[in-house]
C-alpha atoms as a PDB file:
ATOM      1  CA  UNK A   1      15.946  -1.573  -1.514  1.00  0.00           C
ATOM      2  CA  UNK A   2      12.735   0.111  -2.742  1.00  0.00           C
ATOM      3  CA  UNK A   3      11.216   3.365  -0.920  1.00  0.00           C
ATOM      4  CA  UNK A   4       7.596   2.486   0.359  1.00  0.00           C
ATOM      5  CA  UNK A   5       4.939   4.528   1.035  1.00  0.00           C
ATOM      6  CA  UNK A   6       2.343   2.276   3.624  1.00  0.00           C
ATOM      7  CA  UNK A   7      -0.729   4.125   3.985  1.00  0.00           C
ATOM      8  CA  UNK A   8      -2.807   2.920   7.314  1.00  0.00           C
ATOM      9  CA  UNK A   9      -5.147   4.615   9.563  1.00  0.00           C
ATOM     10  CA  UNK A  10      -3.888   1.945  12.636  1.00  0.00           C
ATOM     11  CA  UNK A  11      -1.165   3.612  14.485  1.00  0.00           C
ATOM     12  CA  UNK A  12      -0.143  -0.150  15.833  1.00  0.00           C
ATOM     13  CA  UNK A  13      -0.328  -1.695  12.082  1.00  0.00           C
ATOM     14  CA  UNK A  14       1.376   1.678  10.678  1.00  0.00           C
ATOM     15  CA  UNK A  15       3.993   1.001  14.069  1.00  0.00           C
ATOM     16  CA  UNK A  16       4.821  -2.671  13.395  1.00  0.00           C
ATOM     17  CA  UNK A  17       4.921  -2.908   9.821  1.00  0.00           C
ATOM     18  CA  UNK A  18       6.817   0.275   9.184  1.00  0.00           C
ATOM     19  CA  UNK A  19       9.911  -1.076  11.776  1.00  0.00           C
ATOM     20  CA  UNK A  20       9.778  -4.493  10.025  1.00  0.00           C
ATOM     21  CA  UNK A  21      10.414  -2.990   6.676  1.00  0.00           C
ATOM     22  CA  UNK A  22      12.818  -0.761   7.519  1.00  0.00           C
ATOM     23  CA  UNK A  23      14.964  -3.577   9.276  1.00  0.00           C
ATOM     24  CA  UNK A  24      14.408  -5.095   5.931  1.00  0.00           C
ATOM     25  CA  UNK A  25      16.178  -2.412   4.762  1.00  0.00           C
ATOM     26  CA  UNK A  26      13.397  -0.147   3.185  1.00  0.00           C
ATOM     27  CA  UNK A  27      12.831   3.660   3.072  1.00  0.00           C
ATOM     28  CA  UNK A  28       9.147   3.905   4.201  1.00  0.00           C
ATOM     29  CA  UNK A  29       6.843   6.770   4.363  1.00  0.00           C
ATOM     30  CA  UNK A  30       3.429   7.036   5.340  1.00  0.00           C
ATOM     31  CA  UNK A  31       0.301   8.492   5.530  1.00  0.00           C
ATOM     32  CA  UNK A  32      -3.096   7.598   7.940  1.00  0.00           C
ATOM     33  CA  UNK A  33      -5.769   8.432   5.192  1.00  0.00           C
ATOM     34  CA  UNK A  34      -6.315   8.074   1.730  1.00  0.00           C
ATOM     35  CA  UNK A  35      -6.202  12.045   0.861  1.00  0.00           C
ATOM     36  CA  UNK A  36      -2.675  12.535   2.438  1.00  0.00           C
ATOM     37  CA  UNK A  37      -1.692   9.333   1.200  1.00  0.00           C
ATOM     38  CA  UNK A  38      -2.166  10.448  -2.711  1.00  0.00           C
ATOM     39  CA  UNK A  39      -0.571  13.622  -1.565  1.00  0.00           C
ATOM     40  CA  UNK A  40       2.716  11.940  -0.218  1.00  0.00           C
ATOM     41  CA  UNK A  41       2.803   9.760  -3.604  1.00  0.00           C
ATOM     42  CA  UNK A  42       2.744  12.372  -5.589  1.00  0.00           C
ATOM     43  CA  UNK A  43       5.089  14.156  -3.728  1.00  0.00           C
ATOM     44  CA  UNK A  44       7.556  11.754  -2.902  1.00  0.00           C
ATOM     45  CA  UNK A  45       7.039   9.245  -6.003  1.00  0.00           C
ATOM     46  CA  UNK A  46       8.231   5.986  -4.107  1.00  0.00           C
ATOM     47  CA  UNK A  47       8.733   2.904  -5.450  1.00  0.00           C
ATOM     48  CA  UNK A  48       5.525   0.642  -3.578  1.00  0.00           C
ATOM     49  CA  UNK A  49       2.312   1.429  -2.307  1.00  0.00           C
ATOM     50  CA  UNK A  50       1.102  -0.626   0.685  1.00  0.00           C
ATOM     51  CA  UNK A  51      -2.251   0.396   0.787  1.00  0.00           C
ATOM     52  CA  UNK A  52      -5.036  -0.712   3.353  1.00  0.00           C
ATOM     53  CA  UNK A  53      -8.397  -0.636   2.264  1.00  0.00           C
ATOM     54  CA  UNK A  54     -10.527   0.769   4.920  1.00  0.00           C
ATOM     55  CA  UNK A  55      -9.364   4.351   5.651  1.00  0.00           C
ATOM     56  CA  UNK A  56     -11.464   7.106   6.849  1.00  0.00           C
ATOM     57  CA  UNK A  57     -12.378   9.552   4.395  1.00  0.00           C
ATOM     58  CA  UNK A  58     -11.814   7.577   1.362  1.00  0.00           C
ATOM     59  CA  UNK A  59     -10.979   4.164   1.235  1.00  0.00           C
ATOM     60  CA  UNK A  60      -7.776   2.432  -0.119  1.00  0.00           C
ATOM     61  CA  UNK A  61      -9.833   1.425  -2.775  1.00  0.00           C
ATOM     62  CA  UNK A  62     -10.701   4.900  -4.090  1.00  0.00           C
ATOM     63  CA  UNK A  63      -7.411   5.894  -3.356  1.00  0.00           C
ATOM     64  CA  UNK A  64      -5.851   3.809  -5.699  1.00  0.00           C
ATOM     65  CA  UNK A  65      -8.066   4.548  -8.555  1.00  0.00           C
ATOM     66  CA  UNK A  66      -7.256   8.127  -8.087  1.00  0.00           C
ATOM     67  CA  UNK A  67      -3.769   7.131  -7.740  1.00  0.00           C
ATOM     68  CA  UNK A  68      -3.997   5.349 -10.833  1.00  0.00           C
ATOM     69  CA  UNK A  69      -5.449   8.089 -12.780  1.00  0.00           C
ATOM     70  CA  UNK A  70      -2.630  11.031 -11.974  1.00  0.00           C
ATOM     71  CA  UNK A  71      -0.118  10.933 -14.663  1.00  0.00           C
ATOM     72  CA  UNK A  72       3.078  11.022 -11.814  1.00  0.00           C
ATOM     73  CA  UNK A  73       1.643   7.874 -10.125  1.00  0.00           C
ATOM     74  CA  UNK A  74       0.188   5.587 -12.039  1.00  0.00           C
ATOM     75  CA  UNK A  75       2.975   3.322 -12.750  1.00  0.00           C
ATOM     76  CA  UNK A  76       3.613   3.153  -9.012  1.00  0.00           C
ATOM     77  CA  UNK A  77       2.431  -0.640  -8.129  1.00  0.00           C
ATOM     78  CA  UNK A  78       0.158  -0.781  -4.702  1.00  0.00           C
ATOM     79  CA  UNK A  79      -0.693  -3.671  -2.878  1.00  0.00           C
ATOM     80  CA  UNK A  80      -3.593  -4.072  -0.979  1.00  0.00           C
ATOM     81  CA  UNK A  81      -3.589  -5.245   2.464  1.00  0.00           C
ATOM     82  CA  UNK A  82      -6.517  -6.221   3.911  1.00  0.00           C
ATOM     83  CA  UNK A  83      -7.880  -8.653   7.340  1.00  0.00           C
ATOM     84  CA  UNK A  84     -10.931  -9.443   5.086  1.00  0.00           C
ATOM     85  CA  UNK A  85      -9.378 -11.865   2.557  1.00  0.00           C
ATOM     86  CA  UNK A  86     -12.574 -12.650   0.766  1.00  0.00           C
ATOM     87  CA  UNK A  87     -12.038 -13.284  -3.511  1.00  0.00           C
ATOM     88  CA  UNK A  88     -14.592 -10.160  -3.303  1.00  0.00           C
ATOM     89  CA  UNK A  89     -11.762  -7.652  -1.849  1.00  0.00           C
ATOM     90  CA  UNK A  90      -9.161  -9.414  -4.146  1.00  0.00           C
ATOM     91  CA  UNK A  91     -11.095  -9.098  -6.928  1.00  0.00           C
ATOM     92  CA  UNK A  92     -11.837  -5.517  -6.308  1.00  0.00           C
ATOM     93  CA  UNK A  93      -8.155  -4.400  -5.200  1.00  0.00           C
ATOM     94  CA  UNK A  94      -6.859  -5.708  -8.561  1.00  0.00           C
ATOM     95  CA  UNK A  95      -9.738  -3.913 -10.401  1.00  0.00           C
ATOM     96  CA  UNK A  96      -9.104  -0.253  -8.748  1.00  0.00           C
ATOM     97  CA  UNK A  97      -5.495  -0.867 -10.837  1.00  0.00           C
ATOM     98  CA  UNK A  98      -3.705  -2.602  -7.698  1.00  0.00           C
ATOM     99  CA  UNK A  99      -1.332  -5.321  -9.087  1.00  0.00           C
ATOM    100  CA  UNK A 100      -1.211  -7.660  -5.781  1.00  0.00           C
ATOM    101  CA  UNK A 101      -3.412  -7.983  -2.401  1.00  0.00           C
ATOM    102  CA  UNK A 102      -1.933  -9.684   0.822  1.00  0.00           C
ATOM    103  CA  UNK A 103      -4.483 -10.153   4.405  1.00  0.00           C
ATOM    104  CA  UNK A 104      -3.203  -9.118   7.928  1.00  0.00           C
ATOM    105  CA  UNK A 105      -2.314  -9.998   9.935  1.00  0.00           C
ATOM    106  CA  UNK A 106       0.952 -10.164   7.932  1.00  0.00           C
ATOM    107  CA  UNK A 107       2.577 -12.947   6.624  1.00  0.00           C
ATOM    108  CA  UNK A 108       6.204 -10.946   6.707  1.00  0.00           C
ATOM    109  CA  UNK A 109       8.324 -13.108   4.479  1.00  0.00           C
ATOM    110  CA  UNK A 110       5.179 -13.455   1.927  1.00  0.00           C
ATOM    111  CA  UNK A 111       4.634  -9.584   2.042  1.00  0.00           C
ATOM    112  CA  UNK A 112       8.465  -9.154   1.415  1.00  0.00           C
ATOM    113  CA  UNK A 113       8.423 -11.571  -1.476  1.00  0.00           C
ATOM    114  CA  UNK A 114       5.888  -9.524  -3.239  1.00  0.00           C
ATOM    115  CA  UNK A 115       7.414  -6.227  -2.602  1.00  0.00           C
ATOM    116  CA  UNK A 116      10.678  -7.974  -4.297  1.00  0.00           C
ATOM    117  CA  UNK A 117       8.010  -8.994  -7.152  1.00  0.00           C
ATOM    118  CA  UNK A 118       6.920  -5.607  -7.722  1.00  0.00           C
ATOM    119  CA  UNK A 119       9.492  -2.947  -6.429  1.00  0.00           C
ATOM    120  CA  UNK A 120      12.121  -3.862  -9.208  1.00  0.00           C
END
């Protein structure tokens, strides 16, 4: 199973998520902000980014583009995860370098299919 790093500013998203993949059978870590977030990737190096998009500070999509551009982390694959699901967000998760974007609330099984997709 793949080590995950799930970077939300929702304690109850952060909460529910987290416990699903870990029964999953998942190592997850995470962070409530983008900063601490790129600070526990490059730290930790996991496998999988989950990586909401609005975040105080800056957002998930910033975040990613910074991700993108450190040398340690930019062949780490983040998905998005959004509750807008408009083509706009899509389209602008997969430019800031993410290579998939999934809406809350979660489809669980469709979320784990992608992680599977990703997290070889």
């Amino acid at each position: 199973m793949a080590t995950i790093l799930y970077i939300e500013d929702n304690d109850d998203n952060l909460f529910m998520l987290s416990g699903r993949l870990q029964l999953a059978g998942h190592d997850v870590l995470t962070a409530l902000d983008g900063e601490s977030g790129i600070e526990k990737a490059v730290s930790d190096l996991p496998d999988l980014i989950i990586m909401d998009l609005i975040l105080p500070g800056i957002d998930g999509w910033e975040t990613t583009r910074q991700l993108k551009s450190i040398a340690a982390t930019q062949n780490i694959p983040v998905i998005a995860l959004s509750s807008n699901a408009s083509t706009e967000d899509r389209a602008r998760s997969l430019a800031a370098g993410c290579v998939d974007f999934d809406t809350k609330p979660v489809d669980f099984n469709r979320l784990l299919r992608k992680i599977s997709a990703c997290a070889v």
